[in-house]
Protein backbone atom coordinates (compact mmCIF):
# COMPACT_ATOMS: atom_id res chain seq x y z
CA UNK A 1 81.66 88.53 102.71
CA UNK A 2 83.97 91.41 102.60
CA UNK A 3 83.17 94.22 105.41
CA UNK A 4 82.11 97.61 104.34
CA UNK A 5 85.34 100.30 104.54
CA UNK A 6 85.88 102.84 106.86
CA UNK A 7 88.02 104.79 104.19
CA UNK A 8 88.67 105.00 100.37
CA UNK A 9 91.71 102.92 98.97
CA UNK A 10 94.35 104.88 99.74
CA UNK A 11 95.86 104.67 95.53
CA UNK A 12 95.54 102.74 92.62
CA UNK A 13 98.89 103.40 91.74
CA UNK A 14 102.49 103.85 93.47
CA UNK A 15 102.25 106.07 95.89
CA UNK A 16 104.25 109.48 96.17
CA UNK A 17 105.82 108.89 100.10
CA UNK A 18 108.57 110.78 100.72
CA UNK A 19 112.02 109.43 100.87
CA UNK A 20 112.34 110.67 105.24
CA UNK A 21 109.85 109.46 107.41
CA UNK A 22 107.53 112.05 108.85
CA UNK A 23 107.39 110.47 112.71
CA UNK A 24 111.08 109.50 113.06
CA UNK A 25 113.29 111.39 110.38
CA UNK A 26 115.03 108.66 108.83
CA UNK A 27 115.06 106.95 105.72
CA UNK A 28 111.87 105.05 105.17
CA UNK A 29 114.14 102.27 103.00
CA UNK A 30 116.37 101.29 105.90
CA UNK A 31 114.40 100.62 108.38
CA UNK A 32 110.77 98.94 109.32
CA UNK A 33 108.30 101.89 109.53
CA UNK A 34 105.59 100.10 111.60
CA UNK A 35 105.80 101.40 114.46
CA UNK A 36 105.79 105.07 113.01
CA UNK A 37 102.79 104.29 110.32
CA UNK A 38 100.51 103.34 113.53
CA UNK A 39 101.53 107.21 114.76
CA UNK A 40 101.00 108.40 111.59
CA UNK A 41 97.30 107.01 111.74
CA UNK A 42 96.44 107.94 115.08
CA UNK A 43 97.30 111.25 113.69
CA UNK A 44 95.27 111.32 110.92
CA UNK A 45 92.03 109.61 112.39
CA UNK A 46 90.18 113.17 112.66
CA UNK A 47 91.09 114.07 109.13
CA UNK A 48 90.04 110.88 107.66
CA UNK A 49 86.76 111.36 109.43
CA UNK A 50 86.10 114.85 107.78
CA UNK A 51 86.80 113.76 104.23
CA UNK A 52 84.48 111.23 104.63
CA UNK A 53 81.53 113.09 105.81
CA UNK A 54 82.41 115.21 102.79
CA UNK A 55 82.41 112.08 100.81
CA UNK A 56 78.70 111.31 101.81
CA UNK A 57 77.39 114.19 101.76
CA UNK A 58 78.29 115.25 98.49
CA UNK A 59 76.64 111.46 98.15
CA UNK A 60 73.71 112.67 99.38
CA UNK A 61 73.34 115.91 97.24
CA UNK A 62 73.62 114.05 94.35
CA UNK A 63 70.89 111.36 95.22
CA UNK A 64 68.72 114.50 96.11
CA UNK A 65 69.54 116.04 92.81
CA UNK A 66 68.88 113.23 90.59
CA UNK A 67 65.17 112.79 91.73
CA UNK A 68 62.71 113.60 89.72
CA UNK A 69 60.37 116.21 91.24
CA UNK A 70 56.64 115.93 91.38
């Protein structure tokens, strides 16, 4: 049994990173980027956590919207 996400996949397809790391400044092909994509997430927790509450509540609306009124 698979566990239930905390997050959407992040892409489908490649994804657009830029060619300089964000957290250290050099070239993400010539080194191991580990270290700075653990950073990079403890950085983006809060932001994550918005666009998923978005995410479910515009789940919600459109539960409430498709039910047929009495």
């Amino acid at each position: 049994m698979t566990k239930p996400s905390t997050r959407p996949r992040m892409a489908t397809h490649r994804l657009d990173l830029p060619a300089m790391c964000d957290i250290c400044g050099k070239a993400r092909s010539t080194r191991n980027h580990a270290k700075c994509s653990k950073i990079r997430q403890q950085q983006k927790i809060s932001e994550w956590e918005a666009y998923m509450a978005n995410v479910a509540a515009k789940k919600l609306q459109q539960v409430q919207r498709l039910r047929p009124l009495r």
